[in-house]
Protein backbone atom coordinates (compact mmCIF):
# COMPACT_ATOMS: atom_id res chain seq x y z
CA UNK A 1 17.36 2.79 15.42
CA UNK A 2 17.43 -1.12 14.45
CA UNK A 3 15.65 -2.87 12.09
CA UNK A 4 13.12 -4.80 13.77
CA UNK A 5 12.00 -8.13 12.24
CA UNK A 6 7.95 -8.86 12.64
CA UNK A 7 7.13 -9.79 9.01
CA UNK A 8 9.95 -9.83 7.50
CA UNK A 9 11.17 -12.58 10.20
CA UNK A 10 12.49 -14.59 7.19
CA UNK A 11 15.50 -12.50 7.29
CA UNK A 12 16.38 -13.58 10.72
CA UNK A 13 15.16 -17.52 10.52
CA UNK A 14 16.40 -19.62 7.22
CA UNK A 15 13.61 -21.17 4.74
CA UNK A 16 10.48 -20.11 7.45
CA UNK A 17 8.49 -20.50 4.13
CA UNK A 18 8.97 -23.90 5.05
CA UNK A 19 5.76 -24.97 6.96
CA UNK A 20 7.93 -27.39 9.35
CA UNK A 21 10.43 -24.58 9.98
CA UNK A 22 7.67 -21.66 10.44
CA UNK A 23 5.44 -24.43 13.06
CA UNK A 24 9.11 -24.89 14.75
CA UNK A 25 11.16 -22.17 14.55
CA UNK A 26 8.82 -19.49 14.85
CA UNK A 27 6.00 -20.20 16.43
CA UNK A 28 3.63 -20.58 13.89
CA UNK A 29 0.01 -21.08 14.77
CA UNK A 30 0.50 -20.50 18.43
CA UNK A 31 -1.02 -17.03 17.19
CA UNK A 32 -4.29 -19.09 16.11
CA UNK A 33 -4.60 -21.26 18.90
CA UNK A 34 -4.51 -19.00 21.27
CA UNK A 35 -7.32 -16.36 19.29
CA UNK A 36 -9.10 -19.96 18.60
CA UNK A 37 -9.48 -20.15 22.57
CA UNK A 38 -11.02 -16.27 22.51
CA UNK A 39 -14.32 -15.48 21.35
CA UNK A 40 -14.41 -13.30 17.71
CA UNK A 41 -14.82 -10.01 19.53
CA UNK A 42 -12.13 -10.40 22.36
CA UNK A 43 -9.67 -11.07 18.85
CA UNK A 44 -10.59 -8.16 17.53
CA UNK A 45 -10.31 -6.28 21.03
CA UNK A 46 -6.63 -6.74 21.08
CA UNK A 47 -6.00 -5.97 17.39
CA UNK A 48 -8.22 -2.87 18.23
CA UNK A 49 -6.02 -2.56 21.52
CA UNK A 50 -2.61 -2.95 19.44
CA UNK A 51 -3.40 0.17 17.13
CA UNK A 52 -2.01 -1.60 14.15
CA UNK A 53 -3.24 0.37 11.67
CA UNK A 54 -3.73 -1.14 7.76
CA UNK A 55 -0.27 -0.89 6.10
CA UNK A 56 -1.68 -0.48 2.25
CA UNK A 57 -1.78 3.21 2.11
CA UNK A 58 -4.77 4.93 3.64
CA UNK A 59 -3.41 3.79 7.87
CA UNK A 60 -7.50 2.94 8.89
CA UNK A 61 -7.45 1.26 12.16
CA UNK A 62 -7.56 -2.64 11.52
CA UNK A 63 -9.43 -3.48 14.71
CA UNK A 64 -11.85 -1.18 14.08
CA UNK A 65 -12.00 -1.52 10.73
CA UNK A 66 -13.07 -5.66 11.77
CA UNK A 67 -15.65 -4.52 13.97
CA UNK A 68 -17.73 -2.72 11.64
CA UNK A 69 -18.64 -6.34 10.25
CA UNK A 70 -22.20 -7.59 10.79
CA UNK A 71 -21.86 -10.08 14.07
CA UNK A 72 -23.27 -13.73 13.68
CA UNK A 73 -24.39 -13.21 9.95
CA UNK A 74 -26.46 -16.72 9.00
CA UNK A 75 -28.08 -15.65 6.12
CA UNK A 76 -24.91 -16.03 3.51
CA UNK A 77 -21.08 -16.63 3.57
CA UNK A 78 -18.67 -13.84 4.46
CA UNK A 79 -15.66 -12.61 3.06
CA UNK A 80 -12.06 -11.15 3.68
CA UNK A 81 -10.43 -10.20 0.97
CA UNK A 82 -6.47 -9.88 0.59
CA UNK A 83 -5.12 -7.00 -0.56
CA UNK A 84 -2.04 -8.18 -2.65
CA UNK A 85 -2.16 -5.94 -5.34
CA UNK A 86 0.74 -4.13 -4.50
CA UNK A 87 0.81 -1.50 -7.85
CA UNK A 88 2.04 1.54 -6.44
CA UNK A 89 4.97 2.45 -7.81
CA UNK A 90 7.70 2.94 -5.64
CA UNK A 91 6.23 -0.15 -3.20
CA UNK A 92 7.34 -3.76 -3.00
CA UNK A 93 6.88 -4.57 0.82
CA UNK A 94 4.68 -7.22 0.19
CA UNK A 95 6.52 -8.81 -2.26
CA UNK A 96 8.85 -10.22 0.07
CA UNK A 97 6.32 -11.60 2.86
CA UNK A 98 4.54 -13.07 0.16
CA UNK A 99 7.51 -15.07 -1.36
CA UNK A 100 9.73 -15.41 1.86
CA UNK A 101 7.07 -15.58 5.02
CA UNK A 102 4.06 -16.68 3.15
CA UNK A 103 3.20 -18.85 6.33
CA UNK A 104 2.49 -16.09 8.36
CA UNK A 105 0.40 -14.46 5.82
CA UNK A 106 -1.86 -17.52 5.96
CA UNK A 107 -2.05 -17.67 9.80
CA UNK A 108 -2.68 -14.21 10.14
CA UNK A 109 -5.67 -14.57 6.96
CA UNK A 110 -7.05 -17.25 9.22
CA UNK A 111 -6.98 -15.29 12.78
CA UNK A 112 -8.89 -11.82 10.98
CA UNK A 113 -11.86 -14.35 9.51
CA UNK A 114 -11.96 -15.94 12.70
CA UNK A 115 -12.58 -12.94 14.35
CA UNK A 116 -14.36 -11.26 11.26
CA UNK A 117 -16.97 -14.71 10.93
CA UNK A 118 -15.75 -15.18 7.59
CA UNK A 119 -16.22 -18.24 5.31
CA UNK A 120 -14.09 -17.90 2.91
CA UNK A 121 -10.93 -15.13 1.79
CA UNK A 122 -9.74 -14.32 -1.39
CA UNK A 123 -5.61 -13.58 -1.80
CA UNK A 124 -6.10 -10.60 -4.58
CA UNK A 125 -2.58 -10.65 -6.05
CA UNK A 126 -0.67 -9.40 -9.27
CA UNK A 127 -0.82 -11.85 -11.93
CA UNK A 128 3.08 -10.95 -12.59
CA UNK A 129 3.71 -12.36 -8.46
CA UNK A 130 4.00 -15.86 -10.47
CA UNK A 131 6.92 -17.42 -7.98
CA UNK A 132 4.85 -15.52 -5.05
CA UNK A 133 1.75 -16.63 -6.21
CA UNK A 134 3.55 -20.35 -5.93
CA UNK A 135 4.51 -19.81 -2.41
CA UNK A 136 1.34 -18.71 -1.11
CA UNK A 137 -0.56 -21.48 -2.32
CA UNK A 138 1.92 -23.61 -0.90
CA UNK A 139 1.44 -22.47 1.92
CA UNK A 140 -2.44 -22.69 1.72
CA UNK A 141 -1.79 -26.42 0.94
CA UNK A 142 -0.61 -26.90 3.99
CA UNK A 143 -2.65 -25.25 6.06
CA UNK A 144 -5.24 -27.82 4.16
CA UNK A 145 -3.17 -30.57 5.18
CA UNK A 146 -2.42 -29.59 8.87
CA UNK A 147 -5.98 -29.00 9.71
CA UNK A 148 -5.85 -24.95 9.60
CA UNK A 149 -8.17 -24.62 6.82
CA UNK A 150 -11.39 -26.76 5.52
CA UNK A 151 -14.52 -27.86 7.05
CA UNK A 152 -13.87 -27.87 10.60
CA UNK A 153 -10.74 -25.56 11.33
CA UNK A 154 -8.53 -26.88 13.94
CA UNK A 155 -11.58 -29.79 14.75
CA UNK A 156 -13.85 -26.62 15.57
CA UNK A 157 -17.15 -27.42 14.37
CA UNK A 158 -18.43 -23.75 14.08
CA UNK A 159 -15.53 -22.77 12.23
CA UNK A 160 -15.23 -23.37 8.33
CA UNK A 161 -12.92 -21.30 5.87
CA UNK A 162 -11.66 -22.01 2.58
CA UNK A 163 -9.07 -19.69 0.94
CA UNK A 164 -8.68 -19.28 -3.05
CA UNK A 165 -5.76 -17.12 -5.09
CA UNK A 166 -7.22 -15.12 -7.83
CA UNK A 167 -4.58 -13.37 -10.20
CA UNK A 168 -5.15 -9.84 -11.26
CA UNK A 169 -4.28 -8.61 -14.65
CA UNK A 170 -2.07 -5.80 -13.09
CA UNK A 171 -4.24 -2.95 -13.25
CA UNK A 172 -3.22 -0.21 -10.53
CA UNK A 173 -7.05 0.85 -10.14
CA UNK A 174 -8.01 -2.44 -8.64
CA UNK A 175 -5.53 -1.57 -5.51
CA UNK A 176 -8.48 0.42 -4.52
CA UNK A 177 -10.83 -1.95 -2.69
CA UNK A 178 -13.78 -1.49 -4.19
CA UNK A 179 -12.63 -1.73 -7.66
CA UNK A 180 -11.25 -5.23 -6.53
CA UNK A 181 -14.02 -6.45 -5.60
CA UNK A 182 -15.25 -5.15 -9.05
CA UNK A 183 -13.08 -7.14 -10.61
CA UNK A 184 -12.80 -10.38 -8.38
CA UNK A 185 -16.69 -10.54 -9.43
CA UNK A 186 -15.62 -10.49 -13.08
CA UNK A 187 -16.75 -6.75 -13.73
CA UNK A 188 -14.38 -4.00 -15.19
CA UNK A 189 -12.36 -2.49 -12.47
CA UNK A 190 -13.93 0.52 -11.53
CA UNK A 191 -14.42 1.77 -7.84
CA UNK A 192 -18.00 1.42 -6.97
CA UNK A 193 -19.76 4.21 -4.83
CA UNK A 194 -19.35 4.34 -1.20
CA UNK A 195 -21.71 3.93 0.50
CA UNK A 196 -22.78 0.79 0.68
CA UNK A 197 -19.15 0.21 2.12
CA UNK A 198 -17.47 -3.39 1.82
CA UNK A 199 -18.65 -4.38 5.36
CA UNK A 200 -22.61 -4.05 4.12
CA UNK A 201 -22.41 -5.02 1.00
CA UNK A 202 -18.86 -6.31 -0.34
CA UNK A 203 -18.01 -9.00 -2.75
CA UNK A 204 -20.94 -10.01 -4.29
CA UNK A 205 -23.32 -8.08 -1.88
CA UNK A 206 -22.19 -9.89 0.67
CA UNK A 207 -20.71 -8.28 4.25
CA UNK A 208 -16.62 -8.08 3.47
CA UNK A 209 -13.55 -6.65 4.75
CA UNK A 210 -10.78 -5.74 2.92
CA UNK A 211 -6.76 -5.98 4.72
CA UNK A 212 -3.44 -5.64 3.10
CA UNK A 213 -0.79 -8.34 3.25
CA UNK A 214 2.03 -6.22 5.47
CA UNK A 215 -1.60 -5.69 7.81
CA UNK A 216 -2.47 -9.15 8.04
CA UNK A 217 0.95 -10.76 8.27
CA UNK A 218 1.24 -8.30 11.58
CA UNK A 219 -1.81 -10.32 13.02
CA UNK A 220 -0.43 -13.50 14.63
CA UNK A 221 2.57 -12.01 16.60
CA UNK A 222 -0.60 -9.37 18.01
CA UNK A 223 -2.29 -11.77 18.88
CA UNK A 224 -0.22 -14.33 20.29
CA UNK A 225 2.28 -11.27 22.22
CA UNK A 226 -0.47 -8.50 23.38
CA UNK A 227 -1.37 -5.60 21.96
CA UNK A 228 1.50 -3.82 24.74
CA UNK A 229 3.85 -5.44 22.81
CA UNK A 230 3.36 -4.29 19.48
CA UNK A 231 2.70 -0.88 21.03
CA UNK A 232 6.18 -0.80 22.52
CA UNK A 233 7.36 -0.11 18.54
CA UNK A 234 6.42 2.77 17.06
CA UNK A 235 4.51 6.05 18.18
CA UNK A 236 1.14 6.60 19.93
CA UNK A 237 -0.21 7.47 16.78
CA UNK A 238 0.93 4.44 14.39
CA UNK A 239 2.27 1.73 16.44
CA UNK A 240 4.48 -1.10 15.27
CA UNK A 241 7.06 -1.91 12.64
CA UNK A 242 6.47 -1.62 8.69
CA UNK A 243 8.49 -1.92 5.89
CA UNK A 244 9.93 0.54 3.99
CA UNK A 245 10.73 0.58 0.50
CA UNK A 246 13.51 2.41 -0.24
CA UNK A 247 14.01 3.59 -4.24
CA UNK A 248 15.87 6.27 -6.16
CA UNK A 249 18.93 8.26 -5.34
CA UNK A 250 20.50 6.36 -2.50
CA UNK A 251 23.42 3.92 -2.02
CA UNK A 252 21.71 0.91 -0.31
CA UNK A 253 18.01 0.73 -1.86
CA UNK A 254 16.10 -2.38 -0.71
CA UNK A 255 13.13 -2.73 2.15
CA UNK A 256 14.25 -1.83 5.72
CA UNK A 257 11.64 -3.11 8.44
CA UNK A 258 11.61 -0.30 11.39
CA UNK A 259 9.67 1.10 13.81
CA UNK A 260 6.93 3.69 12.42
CA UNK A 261 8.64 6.70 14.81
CA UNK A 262 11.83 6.69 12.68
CA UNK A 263 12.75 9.27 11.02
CA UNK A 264 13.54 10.18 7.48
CA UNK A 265 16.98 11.21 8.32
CA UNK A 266 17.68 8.05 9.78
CA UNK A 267 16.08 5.85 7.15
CA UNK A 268 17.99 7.70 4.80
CA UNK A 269 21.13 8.52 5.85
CA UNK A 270 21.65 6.02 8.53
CA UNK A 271 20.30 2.57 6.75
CA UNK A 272 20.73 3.60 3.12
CA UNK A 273 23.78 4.91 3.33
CA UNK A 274 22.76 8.08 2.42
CA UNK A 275 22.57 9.75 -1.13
CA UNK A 276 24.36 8.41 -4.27
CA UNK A 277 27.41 9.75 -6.14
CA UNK A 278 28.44 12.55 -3.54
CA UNK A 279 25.44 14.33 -4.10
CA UNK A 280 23.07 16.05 -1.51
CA UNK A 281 18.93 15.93 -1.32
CA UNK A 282 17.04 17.78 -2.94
CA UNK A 283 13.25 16.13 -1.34
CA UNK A 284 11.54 12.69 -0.73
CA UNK A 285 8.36 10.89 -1.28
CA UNK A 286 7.70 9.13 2.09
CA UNK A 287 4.69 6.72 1.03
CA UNK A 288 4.56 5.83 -2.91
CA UNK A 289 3.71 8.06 -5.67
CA UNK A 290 -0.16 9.12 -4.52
CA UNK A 291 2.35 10.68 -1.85
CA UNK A 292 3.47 15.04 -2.31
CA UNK A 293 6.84 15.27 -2.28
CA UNK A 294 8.70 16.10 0.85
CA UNK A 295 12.18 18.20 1.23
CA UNK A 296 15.48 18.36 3.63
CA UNK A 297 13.39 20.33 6.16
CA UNK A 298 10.88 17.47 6.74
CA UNK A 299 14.14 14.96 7.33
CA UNK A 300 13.54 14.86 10.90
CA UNK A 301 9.75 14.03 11.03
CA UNK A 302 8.94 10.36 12.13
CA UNK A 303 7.24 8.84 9.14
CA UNK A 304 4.12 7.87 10.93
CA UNK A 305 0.87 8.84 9.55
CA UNK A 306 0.07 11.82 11.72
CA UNK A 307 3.38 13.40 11.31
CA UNK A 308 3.23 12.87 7.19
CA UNK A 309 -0.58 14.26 7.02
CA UNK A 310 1.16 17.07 9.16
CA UNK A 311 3.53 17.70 6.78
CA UNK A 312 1.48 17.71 3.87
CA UNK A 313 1.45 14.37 3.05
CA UNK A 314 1.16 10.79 3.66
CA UNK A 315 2.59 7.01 4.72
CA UNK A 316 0.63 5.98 1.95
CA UNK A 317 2.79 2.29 0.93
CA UNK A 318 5.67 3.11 2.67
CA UNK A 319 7.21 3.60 -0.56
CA UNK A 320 10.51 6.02 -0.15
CA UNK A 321 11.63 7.59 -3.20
CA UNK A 322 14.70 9.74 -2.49
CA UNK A 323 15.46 12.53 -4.53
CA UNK A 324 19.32 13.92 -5.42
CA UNK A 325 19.79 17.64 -5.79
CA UNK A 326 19.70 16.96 -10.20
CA UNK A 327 16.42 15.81 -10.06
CA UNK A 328 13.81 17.83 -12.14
CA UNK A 329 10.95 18.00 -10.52
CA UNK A 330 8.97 19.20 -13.69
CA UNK A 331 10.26 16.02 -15.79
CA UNK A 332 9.21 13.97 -12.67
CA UNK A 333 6.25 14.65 -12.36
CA UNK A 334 5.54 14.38 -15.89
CA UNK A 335 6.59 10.29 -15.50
CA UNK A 336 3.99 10.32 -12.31
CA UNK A 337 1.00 11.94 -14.59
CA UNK A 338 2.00 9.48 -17.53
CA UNK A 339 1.44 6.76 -15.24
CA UNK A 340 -1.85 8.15 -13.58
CA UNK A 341 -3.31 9.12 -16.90
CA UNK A 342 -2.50 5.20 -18.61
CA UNK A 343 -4.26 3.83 -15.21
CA UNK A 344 -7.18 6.24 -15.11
CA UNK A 345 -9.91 3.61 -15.53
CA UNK A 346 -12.15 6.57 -16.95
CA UNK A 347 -15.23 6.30 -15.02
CA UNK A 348 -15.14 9.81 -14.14
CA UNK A 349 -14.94 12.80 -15.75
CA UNK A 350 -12.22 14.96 -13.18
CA UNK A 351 -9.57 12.36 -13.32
CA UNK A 352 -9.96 10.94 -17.09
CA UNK A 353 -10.03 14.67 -18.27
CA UNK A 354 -7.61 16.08 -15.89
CA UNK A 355 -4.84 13.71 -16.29
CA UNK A 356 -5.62 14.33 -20.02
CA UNK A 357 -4.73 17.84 -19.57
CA UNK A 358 -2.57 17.45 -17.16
CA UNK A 359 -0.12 15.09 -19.49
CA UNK A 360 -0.48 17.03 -22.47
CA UNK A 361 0.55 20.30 -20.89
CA UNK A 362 3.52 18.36 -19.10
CA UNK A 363 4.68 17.03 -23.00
CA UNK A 364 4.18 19.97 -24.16
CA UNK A 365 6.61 21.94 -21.99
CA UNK A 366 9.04 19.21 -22.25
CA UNK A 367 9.10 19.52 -25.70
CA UNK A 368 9.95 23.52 -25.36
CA UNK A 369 6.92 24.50 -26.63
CA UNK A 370 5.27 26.01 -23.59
CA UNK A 371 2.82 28.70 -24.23
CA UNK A 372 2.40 31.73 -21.95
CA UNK A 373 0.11 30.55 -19.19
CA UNK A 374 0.95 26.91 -18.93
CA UNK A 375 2.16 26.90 -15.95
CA UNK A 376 -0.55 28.30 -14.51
CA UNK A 377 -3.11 26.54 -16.16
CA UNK A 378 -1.30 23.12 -15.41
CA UNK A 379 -1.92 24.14 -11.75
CA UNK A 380 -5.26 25.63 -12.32
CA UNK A 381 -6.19 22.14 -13.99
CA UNK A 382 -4.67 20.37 -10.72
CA UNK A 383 -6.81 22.47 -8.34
CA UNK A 384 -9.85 22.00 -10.38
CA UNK A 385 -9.34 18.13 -9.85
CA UNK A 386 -8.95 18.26 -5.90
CA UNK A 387 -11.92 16.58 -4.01
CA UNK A 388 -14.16 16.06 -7.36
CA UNK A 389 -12.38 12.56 -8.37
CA UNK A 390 -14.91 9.38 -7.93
CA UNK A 391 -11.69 7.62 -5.80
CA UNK A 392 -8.31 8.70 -4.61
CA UNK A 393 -6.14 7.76 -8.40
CA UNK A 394 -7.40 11.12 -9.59
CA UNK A 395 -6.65 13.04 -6.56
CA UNK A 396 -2.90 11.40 -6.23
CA UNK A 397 -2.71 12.51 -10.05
CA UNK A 398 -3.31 16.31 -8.78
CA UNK A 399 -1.17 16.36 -5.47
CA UNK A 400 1.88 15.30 -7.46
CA UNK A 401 1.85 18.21 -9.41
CA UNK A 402 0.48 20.52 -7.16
CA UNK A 403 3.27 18.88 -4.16
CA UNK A 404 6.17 19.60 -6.50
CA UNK A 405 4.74 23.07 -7.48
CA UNK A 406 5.01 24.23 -3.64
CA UNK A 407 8.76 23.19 -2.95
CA UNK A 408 10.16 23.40 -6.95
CA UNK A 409 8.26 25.88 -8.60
CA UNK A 410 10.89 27.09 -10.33
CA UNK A 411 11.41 23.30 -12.21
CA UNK A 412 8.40 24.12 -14.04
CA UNK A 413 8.54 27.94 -14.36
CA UNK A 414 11.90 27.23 -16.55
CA UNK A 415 10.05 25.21 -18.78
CA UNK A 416 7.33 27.90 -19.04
CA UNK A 417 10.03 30.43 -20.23
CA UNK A 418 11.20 28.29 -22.87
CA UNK A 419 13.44 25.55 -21.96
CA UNK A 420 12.99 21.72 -23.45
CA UNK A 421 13.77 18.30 -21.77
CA UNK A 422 17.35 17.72 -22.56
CA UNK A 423 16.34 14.05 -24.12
CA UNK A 424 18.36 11.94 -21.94
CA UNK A 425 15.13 9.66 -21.64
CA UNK A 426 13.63 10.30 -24.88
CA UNK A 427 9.66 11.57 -23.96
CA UNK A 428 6.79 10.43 -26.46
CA UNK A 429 5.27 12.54 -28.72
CA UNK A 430 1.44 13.53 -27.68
CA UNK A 431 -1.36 15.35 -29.38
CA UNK A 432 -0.71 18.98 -28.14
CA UNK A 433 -3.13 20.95 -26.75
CA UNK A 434 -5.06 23.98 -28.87
């Protein structure tokens, strides 16, 4: 199967960053004059129709996610707010539309608060994207300068939207959209309790929707091709193209863009070359870290949503981590916890506890001082955290553990009988448990 350029078209046309060369070479805008001659709902019809579904981890259907917005609000300015976090680890999709194809980012911002009657959208993006960050306002400039953006978009007179950038200070919490909008407002970010959800009461109480950059950059080819031809990529259950981020134990890591029905396998062995130094797999994480772990018997599963959730678990990013047969699945997923329990934003008591415990057990059998039990009672702590965390960091904390436990038990049952880390990546020393 062939890669198959839709946002990631500046591999295929030189310098489309370039608002001349995007307008020319690809038609840019024709996406936003043509929904600009639709009403709001018949936009959102065909993105509806298309089955695009929102590329930043949880796979909600975009369409419908726009129609759940309040129609003809007059009372108060609505929002769309940009997903452009991008902290999972494992994921850096949109870190190449937002530096290379920034253009169609913008057009496709400006179609989905067209259709969504929004006044005004706010790019949410990792204060570290600095040259990104540079690009995309560029790119907002001109959209200012061409007429796309202002008072009276493209002359229309019932159509006003101004978009801002707001930096983030790279906390992997505010990926989840409510703690965004948390934080956009100046607040700590923490995930607020749903409901009200974003589309009643959003950024500053005010009707909102929330899309990812790999969703939104997807919008103006939809629009401006049919929602047939996006469906012609792709399964009936996740249709289109996204991009994969390929990471770990392979010889050609990098972001492939392909059609959602590929399969591991082919990602894999076909596009990556397959796995480093000789060696042969020992499992995969198909969608970012929040994602279980995955092994040589799910190779040949399309890594569309419904066939991951089938599996076990999930498209998540779109993050691919690929395992080699040396990999210890107990030292791995002590890195994941580490990272879960430094992000925990501690609002609740399941995942600020948990990780706690679930960390300190981890260290401690690392360090070869497992007691009897703590194997079981790292599990025990998992399980005890499943469906009780305020939003999903807490619950991606438990399913790594809990996903490694059901394919490499026996990683962490040698640690349990005595072994120690070998030190190659030194661990640090934490307060052991009593």
């Amino acid at each position: 199967m062939d890669q198959v350029y839709l946002v990631c078209r500046n591999r295929v046309i030189d310098n489309i960053h370039e608002y001349n060369v995007y307008v020319d070479q690809a038609q840019g805008y024709q996406g936003l004059q043509k929904a600009l001659e639709m009403s709001r709902d018949e936009v959102t019809a065909i993105v509806k129709a298309s089955n695009l579904r929102g590329r930043g981890g949880a796979g909600f259907p975009t369409g419908v996610k726009w129609g759940f917005m309040p129609k003809n609000v007059t009372d108060g300015p609505v929002y769309l707010l940009v997903n452009c976090a991008e902290g999972e680890p494992g994921t850096f999709g949109n870190h190449e539309v937002i530096e290379r194809n920034p253009q169609q980012l913008i057009e496709g911002i400006i179609i989905a608060c067209y259709a969504i009657g929004a006044t005004a959208a706010y790019i949410y993006h990792r204060g570290e994207f600095k040259f990104a960050a540079e690009r995309m306002q560029q790119a907002v400039d001109d959209a200012y300068a061409h007429g796309w953006l202002g008072e009276k978009v493209a002359g229309r007179d019932d159509f006003r939207l101004d978009i801002y950038l707001h930096p983030e200070a790279s906390a992997y919490i505010c990926g989840e959209e409510t703690a965004q909008l948390n934080s956009l407002e100046g607040y700590l970010g923490q995930p607020r309790l749903k409901p009200p959800f974003p589309a009643q009461a959003g950024l500053w109480k005010r009707p909102t929707t929330v899309n990812n950059v790999e969703t939104l950059a997807h919008v103006p080819l939809i629009v401006l091709n049919g929602a047939d031809w996006f469906k012609q990529y792709g399964s009936e259950d996740s249709a289109g193209t996204r991009v994969y981020c390929v990471s770990g134990h392979v010889n050609r890591p990098g972001n492939y863009e392909l059609p959602m029905n590929v399969t591991a396998r082919e990602l894999i062995f076909e596009h990556c070359g397959g796995i480093w130094k000789g060696r042969s797999l020992k499992g995969f994480i198909p969608g970012g870290v929040s994602a279980p772990v995955l092994t040589e018997e799910h190779l040949d599963l399309p890594l569309d949503y419904g066939s991951m959730a089938k599996a076990g678990s999930m498209g998540g990013s779109g993050g691919v981590i690929v395992l080699d047969d040396q990999t210890d699945m107990a030292w791995l997923s002590t890195k994941m916890v580490d990272f879960y329990a430094h992000e925990s934003c501690g609002k609740c008591s399941p995942c600020r506890e948990g990780t706690y415990w679930q960390q300190n057990l981890l260290h401690r059998m690392m360090r070869g001082e497992a007691r009897e039990g703590d194997v079981e009672m790292l599990e025990l702590v998992s399980e005890q955290m499943a469906g009780k965390c305020f939003c999903p960091l807490g619950e991606s904390s438990q399913m790594v553990v809990l996903g490694a436990m059901k394919y490499f038990r026996d990683d962490f049952e040698a640690y349990g009988s005595g072994k120690a880390y070998d030190g190659v990546i030194p661990m640090r020393e934490l307060v052991t448990i009593h």
